[in-house]
Protein backbone atom coordinates (compact mmCIF):
# COMPACT_ATOMS: atom_id res chain seq x y z
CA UNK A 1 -26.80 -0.79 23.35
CA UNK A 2 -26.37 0.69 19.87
CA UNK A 3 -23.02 -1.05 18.10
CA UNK A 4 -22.54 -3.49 20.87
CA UNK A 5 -22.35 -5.90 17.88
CA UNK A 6 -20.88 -3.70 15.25
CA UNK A 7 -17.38 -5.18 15.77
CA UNK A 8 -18.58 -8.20 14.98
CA UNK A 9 -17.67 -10.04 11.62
CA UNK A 10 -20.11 -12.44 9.86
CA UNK A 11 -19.00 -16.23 9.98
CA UNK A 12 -19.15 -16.31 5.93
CA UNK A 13 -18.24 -13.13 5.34
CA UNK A 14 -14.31 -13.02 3.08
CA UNK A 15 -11.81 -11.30 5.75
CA UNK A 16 -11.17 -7.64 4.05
CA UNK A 17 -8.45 -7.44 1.66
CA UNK A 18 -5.63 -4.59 1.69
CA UNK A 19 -2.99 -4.05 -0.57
CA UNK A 20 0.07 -2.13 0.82
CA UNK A 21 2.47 -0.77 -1.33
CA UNK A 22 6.11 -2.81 -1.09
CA UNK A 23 9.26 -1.16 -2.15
CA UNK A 24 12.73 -3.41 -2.72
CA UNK A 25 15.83 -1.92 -0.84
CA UNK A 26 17.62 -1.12 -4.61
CA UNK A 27 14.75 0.43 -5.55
CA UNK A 28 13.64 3.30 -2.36
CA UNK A 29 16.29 6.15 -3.41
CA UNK A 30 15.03 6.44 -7.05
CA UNK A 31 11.08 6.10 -5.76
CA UNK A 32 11.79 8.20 -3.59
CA UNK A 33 13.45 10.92 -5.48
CA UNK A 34 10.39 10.64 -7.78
CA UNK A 35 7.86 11.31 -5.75
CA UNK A 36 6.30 14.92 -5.06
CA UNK A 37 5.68 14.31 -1.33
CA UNK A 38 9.19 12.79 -0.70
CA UNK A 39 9.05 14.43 2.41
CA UNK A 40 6.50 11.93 4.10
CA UNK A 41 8.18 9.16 2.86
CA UNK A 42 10.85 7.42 5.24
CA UNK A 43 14.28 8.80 4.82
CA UNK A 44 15.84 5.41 4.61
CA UNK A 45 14.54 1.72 3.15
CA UNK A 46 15.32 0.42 6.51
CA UNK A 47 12.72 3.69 8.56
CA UNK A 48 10.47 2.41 5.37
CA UNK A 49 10.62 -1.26 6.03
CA UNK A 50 10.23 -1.13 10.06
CA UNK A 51 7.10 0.97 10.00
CA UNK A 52 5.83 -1.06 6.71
CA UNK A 53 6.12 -4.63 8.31
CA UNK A 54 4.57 -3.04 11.61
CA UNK A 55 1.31 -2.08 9.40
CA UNK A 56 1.44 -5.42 8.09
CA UNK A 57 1.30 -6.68 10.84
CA UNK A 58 -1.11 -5.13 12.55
CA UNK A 59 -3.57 -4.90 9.63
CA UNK A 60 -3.28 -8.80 9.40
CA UNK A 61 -4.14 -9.12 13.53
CA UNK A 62 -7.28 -7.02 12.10
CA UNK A 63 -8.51 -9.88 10.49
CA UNK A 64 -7.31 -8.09 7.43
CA UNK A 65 -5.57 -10.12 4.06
CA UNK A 66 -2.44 -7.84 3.23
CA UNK A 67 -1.05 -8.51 0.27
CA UNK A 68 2.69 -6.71 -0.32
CA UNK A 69 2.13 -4.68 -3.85
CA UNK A 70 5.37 -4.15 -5.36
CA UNK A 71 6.09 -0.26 -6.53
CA UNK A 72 8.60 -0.67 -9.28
CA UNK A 73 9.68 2.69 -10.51
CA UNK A 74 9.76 2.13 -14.11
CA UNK A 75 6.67 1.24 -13.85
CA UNK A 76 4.91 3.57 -11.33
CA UNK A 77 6.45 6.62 -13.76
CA UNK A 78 4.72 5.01 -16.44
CA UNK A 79 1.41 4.01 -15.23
CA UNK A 80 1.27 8.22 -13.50
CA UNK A 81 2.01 9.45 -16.82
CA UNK A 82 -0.88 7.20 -18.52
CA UNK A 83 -2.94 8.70 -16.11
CA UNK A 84 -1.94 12.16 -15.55
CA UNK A 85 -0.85 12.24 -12.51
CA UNK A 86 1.73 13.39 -9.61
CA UNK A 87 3.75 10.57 -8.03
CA UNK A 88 2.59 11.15 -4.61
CA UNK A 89 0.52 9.72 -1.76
CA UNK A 90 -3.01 9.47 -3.64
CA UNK A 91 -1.24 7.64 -6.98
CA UNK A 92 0.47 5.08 -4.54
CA UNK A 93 -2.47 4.46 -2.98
CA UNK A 94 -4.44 4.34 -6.82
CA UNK A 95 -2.07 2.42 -8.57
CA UNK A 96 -1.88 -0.08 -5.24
CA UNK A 97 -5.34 -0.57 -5.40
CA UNK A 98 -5.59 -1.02 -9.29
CA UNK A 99 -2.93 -3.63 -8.93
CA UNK A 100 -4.90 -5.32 -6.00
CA UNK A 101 -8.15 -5.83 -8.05
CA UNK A 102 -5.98 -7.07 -10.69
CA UNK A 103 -4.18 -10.03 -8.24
CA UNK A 104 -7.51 -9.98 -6.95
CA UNK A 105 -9.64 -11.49 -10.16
């Protein structure tokens, strides 16, 4: 009987909010050329953008609020360097969540 009603959302409880990190098609050779783990990214914008709108998609059928967070690589290079970091996996997943709570507030 334990969790039978652990799926369960509240009625007034905010759906959970997700950002996922968006790339534009002019943009996913140079981000990922910069990136340390280059090798789990998609090898093309168009591998990229098939598995990224199924994730979408599937997080939103989870009751989740996606929100696309654009990865600009100007800017990504910038904001690692502030912080000291690679440009891999854990940064895209930091900066998308620090842009997030920005949108967010």
């Amino acid at each position: 009987m334990a969790g039978r009603h652990g799926g369960m959302r509240m009625v007034n409880e905010p759906p959970r909010r997700i950002g996922l990190p968006w790339y534009r098609r002019e943009d996913y050779p140079r981000i990922r050329e910069m990136m340390a783990d280059r090798h789990n990214m998609a090898p093309s914008y168009e591998n990229w953008l098939a598995a990224a709108e199924n994730n979408e998609s599937v997080g939103r059928q989870a009751g989740l609020h996606v929100t696309r967070i654009l990865i600009v690589p100007e800017a990504f290079a910038q904001w690692c360097t502030e912080k000291g970091v690679e440009p891999d996996s854990a940064a895209r997943r930091d900066y998308v969540a620090e842009q997030h709570s920005d949108d967010a507030s």
